[in-house]
N, C-alpha and C. Protein backbone atom coordinates (compact mmCIF):
# COMPACT_ATOMS: atom_id res chain seq x y z
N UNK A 1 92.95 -14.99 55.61
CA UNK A 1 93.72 -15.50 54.49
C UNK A 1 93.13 -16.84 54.05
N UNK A 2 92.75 -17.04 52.94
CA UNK A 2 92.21 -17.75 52.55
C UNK A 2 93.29 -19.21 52.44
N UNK A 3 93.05 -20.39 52.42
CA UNK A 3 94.18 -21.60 51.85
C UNK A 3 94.06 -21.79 51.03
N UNK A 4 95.42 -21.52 49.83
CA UNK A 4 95.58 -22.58 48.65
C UNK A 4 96.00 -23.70 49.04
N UNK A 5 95.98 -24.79 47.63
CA UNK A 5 96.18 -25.93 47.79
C UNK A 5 96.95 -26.48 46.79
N UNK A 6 97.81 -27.56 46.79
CA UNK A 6 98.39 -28.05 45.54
C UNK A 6 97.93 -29.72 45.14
N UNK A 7 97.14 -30.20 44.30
CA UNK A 7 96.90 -31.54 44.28
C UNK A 7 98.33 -31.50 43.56
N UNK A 8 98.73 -33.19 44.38
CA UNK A 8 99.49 -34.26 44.05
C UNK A 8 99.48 -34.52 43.04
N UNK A 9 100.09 -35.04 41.43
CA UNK A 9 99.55 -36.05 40.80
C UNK A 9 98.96 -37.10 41.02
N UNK A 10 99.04 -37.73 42.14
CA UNK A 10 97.88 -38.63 41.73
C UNK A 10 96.77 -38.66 42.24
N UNK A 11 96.21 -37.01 42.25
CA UNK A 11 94.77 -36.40 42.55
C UNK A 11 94.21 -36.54 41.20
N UNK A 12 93.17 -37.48 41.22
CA UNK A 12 92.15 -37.24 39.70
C UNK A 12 91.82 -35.77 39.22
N UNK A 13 92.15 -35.52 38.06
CA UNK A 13 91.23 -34.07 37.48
C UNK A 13 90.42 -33.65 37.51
N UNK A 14 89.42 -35.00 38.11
CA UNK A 14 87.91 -34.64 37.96
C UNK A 14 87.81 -33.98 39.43
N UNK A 15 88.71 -34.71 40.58
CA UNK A 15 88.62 -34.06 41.49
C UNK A 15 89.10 -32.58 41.93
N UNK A 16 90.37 -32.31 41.22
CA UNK A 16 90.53 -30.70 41.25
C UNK A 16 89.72 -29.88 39.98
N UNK A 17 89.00 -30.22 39.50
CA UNK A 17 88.01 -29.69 38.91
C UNK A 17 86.78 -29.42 40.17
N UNK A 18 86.43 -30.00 40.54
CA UNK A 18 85.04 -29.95 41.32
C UNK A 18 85.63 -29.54 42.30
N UNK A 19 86.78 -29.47 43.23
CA UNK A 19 87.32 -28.45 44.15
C UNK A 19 87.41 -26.69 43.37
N UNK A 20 87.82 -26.73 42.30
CA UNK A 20 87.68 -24.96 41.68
C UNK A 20 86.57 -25.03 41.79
N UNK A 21 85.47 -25.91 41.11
CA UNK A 21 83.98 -25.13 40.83
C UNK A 21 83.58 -24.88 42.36
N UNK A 22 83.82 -25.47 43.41
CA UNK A 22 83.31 -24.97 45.08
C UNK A 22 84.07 -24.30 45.61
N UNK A 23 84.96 -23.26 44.62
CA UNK A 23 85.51 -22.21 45.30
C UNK A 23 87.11 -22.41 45.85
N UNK A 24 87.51 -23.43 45.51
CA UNK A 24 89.05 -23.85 46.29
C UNK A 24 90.12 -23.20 45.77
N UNK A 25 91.31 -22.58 45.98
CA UNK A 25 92.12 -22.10 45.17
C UNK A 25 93.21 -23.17 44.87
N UNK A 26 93.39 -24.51 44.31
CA UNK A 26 94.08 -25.50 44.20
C UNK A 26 94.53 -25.52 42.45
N UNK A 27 96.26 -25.42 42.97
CA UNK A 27 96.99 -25.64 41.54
C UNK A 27 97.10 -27.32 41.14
N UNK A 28 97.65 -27.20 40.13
CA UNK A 28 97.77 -28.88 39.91
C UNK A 28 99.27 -29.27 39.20
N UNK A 29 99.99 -30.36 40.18
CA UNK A 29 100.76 -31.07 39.46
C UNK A 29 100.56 -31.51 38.29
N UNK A 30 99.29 -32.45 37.89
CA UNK A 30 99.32 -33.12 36.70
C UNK A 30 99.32 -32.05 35.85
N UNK A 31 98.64 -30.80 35.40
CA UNK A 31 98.33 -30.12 34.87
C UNK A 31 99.35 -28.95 34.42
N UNK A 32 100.50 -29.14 35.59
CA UNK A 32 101.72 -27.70 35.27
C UNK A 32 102.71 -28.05 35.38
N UNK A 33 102.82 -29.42 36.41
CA UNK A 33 104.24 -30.00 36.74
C UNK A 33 105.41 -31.19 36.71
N UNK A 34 103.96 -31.74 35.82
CA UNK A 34 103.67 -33.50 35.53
C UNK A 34 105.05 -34.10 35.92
N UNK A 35 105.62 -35.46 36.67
CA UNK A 35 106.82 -35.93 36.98
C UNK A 35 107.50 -35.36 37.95
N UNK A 36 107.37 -34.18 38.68
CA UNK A 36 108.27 -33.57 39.46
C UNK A 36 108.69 -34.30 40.58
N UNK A 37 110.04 -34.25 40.98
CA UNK A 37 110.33 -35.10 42.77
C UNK A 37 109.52 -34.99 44.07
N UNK A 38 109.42 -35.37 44.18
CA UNK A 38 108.31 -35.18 45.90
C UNK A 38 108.87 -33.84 46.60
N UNK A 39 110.51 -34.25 46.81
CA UNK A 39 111.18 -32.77 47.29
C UNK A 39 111.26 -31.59 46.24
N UNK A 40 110.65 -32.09 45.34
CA UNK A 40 110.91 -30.35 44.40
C UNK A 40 109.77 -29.60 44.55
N UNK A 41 108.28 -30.74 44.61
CA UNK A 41 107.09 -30.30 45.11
C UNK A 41 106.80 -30.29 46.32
N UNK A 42 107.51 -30.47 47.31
CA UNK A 42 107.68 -30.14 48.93
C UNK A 42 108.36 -28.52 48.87
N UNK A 43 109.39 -27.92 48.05
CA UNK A 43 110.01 -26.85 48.33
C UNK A 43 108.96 -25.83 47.11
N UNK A 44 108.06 -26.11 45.85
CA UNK A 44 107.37 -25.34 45.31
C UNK A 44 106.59 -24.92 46.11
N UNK A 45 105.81 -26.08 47.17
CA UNK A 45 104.69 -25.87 47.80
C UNK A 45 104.90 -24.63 48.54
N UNK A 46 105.95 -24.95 49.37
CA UNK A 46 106.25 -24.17 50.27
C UNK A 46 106.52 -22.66 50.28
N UNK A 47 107.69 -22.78 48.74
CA UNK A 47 107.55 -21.43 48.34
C UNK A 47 106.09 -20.55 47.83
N UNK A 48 105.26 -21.21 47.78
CA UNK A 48 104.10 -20.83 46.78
C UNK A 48 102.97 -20.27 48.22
N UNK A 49 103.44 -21.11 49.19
CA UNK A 49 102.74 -21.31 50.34
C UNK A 49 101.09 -22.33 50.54
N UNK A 50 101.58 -23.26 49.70
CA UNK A 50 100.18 -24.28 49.29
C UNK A 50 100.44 -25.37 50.41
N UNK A 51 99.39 -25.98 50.46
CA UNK A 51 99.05 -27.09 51.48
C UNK A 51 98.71 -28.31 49.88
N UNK A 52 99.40 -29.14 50.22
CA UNK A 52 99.51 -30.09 49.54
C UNK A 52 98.34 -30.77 49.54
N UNK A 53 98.05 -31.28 48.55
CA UNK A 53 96.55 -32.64 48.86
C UNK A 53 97.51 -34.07 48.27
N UNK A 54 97.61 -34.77 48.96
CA UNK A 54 98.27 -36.43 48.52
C UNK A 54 97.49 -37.67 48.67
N UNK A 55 97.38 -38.54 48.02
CA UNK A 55 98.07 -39.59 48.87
C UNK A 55 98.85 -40.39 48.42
N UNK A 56 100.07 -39.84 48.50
CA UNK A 56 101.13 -40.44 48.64
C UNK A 56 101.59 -40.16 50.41
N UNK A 57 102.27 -41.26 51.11
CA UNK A 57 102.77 -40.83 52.44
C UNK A 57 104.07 -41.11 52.44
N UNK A 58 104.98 -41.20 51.47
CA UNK A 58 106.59 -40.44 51.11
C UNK A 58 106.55 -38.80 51.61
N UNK A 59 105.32 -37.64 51.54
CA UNK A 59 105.54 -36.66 52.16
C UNK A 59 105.34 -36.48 53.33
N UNK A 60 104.95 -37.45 54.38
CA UNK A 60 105.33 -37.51 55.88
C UNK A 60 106.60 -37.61 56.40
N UNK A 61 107.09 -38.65 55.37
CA UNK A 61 108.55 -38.69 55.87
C UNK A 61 109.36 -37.93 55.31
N UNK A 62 109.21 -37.09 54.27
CA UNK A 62 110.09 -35.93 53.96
C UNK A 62 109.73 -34.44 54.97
N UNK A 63 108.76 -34.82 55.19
CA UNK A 63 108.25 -33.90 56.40
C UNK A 63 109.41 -33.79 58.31
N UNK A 64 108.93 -35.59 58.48
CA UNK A 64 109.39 -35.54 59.57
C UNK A 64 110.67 -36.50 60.11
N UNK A 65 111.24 -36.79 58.49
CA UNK A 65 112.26 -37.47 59.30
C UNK A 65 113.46 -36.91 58.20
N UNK A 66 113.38 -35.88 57.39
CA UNK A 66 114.33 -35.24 56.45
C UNK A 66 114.20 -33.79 56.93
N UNK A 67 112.77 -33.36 57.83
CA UNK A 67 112.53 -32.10 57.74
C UNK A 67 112.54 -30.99 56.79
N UNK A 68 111.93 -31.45 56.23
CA UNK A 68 111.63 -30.39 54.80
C UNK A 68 110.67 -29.68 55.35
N UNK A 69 110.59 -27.95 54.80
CA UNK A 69 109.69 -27.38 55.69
C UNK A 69 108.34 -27.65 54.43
N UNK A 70 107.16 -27.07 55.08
CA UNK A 70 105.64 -27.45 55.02
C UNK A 70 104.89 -26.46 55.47
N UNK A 71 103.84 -25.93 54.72
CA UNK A 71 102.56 -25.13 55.08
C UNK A 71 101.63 -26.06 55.00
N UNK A 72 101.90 -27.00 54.76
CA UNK A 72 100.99 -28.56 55.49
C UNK A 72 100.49 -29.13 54.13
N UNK A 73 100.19 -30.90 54.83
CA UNK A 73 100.18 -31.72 53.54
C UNK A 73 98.62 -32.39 54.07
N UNK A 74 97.39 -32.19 53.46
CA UNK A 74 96.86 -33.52 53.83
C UNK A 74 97.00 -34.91 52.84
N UNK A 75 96.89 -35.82 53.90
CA UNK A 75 97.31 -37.40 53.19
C UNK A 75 96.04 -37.46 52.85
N UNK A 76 95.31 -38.16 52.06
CA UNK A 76 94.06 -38.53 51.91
C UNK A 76 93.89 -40.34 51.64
N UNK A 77 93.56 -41.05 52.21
CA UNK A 77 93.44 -41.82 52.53
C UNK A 77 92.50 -43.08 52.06
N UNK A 78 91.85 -43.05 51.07
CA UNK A 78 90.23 -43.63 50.58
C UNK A 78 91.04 -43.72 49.00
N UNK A 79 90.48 -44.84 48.36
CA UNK A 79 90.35 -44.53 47.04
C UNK A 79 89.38 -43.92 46.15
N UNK A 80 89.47 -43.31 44.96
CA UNK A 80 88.70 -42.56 44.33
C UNK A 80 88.07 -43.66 43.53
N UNK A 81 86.79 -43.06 43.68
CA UNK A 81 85.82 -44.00 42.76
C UNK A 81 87.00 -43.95 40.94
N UNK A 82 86.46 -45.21 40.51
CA UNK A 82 87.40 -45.32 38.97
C UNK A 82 86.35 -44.07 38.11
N UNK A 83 85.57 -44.12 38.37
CA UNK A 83 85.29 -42.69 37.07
C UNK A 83 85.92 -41.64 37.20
N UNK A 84 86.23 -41.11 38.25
CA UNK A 84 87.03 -40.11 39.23
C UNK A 84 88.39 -40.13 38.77
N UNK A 85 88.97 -40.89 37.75
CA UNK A 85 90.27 -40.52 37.31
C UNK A 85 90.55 -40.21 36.37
């Protein structure tokens, strides 16, 4: 089974662009869902069965101290170069 993925909004376009062209199956907030609550995109994900891409780390703690369920989130951690947005 292959993993989808859901970028965050505040995943650059340029970056879920160049994740489709290498094959990724990743939907996009900015692109379908723009504004949504963290918990509305914690329970889409889930229903959809996507692994989140963030970095935001508000979904750790909706993770593990609200227990919202999860087919998993990575945090990403680095900033994106400024052309990259």
């Amino acid at each position: 089974m292959k993993i989808r993925y859901l970028a965050d909004e505040n995943i650059p376009l340029l970056i879920i662009q160049k994740l489709r062209v290498e094959g990724y199956a990743i939907e996009s907030i900015p692109l379908s869902k723009s504004g949504m609550l963290d918990k509305k995109v914690m329970k889409y994900a889930f229903e959809k069965e996507l692994v989140i891409l963030t970095f935001n780390k508000d979904f750790g703690q909706l993770v593990f101290k609200e227990r919202l369920k999860s087919k998993g989130i990575v945090l990403l951690r680095f900033s994106p170069h400024p052309q990259q947005r």
